[in-house]
N, C-alpha and C. Protein backbone atom coordinates (compact mmCIF):
# COMPACT_ATOMS: atom_id res chain seq x y z
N UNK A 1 54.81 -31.41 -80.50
CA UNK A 1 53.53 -31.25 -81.17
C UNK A 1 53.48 -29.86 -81.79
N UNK A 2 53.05 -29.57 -82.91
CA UNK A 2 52.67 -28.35 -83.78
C UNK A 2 51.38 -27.95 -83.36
N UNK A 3 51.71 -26.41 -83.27
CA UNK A 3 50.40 -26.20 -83.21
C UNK A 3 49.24 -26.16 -84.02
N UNK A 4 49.88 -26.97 -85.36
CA UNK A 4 48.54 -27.36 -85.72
C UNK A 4 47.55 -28.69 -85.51
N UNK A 5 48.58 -29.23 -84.34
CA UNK A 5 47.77 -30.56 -84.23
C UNK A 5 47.29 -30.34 -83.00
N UNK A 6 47.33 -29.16 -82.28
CA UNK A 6 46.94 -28.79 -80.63
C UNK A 6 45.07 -28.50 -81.09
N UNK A 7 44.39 -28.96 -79.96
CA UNK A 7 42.95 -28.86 -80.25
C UNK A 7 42.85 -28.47 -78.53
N UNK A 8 41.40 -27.70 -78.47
CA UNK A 8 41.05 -27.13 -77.57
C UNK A 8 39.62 -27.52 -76.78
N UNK A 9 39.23 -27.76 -75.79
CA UNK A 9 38.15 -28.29 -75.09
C UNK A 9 37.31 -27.67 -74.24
N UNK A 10 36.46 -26.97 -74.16
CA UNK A 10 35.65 -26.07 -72.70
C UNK A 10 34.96 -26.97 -73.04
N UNK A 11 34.78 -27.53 -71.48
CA UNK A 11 33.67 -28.16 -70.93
C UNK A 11 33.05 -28.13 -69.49
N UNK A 12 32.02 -28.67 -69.56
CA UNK A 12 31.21 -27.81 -68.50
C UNK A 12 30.58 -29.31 -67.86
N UNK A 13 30.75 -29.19 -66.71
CA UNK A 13 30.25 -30.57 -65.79
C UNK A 13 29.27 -30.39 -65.05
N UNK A 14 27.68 -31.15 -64.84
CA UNK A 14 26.81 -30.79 -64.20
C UNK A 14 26.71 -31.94 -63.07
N UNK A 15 26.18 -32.20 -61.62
CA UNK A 15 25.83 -33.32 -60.90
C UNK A 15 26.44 -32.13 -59.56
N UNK A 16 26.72 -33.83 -58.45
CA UNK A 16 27.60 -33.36 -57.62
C UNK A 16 28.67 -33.47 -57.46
N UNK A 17 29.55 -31.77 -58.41
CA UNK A 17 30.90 -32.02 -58.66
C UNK A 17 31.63 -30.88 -57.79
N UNK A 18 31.05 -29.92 -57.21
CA UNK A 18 31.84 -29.30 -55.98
C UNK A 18 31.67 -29.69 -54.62
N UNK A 19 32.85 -29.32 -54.05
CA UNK A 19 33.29 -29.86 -52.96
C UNK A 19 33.99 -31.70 -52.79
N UNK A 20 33.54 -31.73 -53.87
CA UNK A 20 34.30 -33.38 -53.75
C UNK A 20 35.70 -33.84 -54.56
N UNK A 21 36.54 -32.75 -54.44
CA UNK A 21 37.80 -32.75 -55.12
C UNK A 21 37.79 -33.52 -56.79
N UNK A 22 37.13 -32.52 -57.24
CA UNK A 22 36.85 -32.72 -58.67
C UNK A 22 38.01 -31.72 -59.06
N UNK A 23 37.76 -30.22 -58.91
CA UNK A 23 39.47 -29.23 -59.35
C UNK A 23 40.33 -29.89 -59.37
N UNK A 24 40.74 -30.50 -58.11
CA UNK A 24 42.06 -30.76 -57.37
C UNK A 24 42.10 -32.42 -58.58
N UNK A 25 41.60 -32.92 -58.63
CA UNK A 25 41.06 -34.63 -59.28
C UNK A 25 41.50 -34.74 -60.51
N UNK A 26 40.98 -33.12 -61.18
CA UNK A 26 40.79 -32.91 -62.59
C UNK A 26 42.13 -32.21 -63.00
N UNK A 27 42.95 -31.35 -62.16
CA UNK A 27 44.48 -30.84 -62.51
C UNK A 27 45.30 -32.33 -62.72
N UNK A 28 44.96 -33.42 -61.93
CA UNK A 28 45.86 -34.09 -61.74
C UNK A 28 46.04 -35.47 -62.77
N UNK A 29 45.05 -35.64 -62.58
CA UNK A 29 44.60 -36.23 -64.14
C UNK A 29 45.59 -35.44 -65.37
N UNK A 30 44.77 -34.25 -65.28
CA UNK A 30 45.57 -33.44 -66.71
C UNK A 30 46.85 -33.63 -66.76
N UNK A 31 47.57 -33.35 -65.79
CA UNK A 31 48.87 -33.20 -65.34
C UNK A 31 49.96 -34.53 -65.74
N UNK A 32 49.11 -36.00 -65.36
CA UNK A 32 49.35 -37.22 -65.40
C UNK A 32 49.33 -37.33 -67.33
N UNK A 33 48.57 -36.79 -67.78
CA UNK A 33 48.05 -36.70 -69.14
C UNK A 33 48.84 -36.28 -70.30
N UNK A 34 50.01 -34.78 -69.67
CA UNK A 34 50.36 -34.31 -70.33
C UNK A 34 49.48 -32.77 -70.97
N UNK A 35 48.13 -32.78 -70.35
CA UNK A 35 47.32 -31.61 -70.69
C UNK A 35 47.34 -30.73 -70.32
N UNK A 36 47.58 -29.28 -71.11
CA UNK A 36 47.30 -27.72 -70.66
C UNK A 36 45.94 -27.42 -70.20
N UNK A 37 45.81 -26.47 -69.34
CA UNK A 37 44.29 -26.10 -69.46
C UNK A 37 44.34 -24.79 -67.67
N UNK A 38 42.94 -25.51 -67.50
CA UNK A 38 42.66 -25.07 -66.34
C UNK A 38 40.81 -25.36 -65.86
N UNK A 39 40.96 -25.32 -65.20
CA UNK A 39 39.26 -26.03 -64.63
C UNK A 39 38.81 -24.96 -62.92
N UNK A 40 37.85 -24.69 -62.85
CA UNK A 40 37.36 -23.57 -61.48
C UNK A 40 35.95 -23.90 -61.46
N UNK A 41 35.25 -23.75 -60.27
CA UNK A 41 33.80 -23.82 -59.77
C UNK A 41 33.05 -22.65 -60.72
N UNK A 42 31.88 -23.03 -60.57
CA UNK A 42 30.70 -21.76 -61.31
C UNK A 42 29.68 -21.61 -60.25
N UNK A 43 29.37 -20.59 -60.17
CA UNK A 43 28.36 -20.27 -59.05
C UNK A 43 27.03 -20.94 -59.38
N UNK A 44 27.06 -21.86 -60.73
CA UNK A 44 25.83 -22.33 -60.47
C UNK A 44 25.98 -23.54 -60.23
N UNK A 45 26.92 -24.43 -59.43
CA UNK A 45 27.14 -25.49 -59.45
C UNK A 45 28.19 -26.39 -60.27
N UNK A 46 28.02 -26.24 -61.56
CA UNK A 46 28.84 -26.73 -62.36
C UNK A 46 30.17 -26.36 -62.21
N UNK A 47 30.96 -27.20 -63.09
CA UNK A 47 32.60 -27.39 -62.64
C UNK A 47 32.73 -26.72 -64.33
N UNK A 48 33.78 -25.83 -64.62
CA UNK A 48 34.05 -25.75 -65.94
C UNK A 48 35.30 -26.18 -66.15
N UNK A 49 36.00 -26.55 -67.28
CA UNK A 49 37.58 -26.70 -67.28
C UNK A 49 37.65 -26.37 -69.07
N UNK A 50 38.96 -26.27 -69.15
CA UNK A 50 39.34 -26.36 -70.70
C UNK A 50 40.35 -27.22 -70.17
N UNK A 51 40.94 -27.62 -71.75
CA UNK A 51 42.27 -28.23 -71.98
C UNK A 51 42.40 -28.25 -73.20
N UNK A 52 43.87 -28.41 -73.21
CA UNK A 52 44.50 -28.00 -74.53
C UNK A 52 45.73 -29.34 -74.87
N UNK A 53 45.95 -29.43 -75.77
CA UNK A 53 47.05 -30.92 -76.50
C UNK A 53 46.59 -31.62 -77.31
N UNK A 54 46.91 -32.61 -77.57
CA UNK A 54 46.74 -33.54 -78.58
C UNK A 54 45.48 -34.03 -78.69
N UNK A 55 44.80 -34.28 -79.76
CA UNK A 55 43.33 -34.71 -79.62
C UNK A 55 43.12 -36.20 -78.69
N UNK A 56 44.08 -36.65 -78.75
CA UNK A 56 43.91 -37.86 -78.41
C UNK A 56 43.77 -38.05 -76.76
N UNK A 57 44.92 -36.68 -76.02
CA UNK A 57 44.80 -36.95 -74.86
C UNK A 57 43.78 -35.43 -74.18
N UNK A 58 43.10 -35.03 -74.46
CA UNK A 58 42.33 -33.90 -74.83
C UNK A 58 40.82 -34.82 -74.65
N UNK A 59 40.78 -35.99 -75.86
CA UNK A 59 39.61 -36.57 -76.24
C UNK A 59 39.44 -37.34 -74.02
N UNK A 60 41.13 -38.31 -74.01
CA UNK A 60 40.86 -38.95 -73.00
C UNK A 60 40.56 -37.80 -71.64
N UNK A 61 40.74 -36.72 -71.39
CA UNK A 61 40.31 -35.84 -70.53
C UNK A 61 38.81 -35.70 -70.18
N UNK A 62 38.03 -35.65 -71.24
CA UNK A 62 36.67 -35.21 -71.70
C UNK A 62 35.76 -36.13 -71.24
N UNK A 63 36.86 -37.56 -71.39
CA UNK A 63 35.88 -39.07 -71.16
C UNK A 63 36.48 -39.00 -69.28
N UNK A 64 37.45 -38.68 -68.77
CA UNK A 64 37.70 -38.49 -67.84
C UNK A 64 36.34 -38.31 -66.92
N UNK A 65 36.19 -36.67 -67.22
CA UNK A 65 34.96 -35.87 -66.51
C UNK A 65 33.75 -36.44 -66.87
N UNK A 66 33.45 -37.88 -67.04
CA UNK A 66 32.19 -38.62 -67.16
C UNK A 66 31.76 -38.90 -65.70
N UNK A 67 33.37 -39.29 -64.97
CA UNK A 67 33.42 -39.68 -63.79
C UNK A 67 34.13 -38.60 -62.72
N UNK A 68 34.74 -38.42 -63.01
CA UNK A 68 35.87 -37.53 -61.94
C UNK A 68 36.06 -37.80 -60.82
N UNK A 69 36.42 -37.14 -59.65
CA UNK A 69 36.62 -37.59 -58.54
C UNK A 69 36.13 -38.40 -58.05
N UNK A 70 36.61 -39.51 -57.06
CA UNK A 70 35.38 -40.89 -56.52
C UNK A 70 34.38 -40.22 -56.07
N UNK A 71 34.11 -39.09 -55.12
CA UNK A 71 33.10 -38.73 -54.74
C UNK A 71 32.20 -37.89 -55.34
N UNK A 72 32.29 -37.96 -56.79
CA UNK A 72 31.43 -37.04 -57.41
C UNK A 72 30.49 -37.83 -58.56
N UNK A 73 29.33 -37.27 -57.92
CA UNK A 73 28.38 -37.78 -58.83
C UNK A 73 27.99 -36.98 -60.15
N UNK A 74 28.58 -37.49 -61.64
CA UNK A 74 28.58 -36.52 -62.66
C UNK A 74 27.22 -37.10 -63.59
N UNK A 75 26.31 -35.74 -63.61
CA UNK A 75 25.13 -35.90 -64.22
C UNK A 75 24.82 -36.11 -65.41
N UNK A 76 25.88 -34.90 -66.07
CA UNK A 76 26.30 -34.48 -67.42
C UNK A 76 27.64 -33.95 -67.61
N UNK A 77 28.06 -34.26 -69.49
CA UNK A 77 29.46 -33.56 -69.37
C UNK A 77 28.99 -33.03 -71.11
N UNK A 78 29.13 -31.55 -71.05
CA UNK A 78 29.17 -30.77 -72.25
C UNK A 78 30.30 -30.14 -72.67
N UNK A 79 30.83 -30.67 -73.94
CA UNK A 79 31.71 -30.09 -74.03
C UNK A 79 31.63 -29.53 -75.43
N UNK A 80 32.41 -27.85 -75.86
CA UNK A 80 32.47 -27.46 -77.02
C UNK A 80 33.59 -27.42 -77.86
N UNK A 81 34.27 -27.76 -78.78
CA UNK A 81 35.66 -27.96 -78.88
C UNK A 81 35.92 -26.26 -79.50
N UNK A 82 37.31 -26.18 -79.61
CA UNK A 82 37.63 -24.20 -79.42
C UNK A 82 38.78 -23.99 -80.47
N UNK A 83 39.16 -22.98 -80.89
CA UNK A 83 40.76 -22.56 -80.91
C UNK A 83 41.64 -22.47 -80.02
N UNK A 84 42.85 -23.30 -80.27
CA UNK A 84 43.58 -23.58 -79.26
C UNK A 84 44.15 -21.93 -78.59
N UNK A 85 44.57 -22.03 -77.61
CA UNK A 85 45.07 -20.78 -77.55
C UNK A 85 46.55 -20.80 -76.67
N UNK A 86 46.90 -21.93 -76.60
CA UNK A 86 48.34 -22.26 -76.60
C UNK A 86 48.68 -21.79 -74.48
N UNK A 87 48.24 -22.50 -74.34
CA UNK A 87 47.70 -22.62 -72.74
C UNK A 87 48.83 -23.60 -72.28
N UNK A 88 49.94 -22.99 -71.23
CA UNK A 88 51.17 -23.71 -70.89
C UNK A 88 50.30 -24.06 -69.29
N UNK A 89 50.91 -25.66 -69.17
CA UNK A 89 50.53 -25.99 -68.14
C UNK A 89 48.94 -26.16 -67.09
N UNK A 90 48.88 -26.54 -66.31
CA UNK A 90 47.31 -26.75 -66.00
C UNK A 90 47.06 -26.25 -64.18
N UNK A 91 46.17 -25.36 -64.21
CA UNK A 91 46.00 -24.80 -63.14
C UNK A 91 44.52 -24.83 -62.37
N UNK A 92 44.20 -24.92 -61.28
CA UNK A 92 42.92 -24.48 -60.60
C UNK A 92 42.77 -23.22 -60.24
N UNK A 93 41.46 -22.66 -61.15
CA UNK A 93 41.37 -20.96 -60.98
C UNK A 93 39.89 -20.98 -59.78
N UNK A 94 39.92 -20.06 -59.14
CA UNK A 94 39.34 -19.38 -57.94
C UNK A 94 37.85 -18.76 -58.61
């Protein structure tokens, strides 16, 4: 893929998405996907993540975090699309 066909995703998840292996849910997914990124808790509750790749599997990530982990109840999913910034691999940040 060129990086001109790489597109970029921050999105922001509201409900009950910590503690119910949504990080851990949401790397693995990506991972299964083929998606760069990274996703970490927010002190106000919400889950944030980016990702980075192809629109197509980028788009299916986004529809992912409608649901996420079985045990998470997702309220809302906002997402802003970005400049890619060429993000190797997918990690859970602290």
């Amino acid at each position: 893929m060129s990086d001109s066909d790489r597109v970029r995703a921050n999105v922001f998840v509201s409900g009950r998405v910590q503690g119910v292996y949504y990080r851990a849910s949401t790397r693995d997914a990506a991972r299964e996907r083929g998606v760069d990124g990274w996703v970490k808790n927010l002190d106000d509750g919400r889950v944030e993540a980016v990702f980075e790749g192809d629109q197509e599997r980028v788009g299916a990530m986004c529809e992912w975090c409608e649901t996420g982990s079985r045990a998470a109840e997702v309220d809302s999913v906002d997402v802003t699309m970005e400049t890619p910034e060429g993000i190797d691999g997918f990690e859970v940040r602290w």
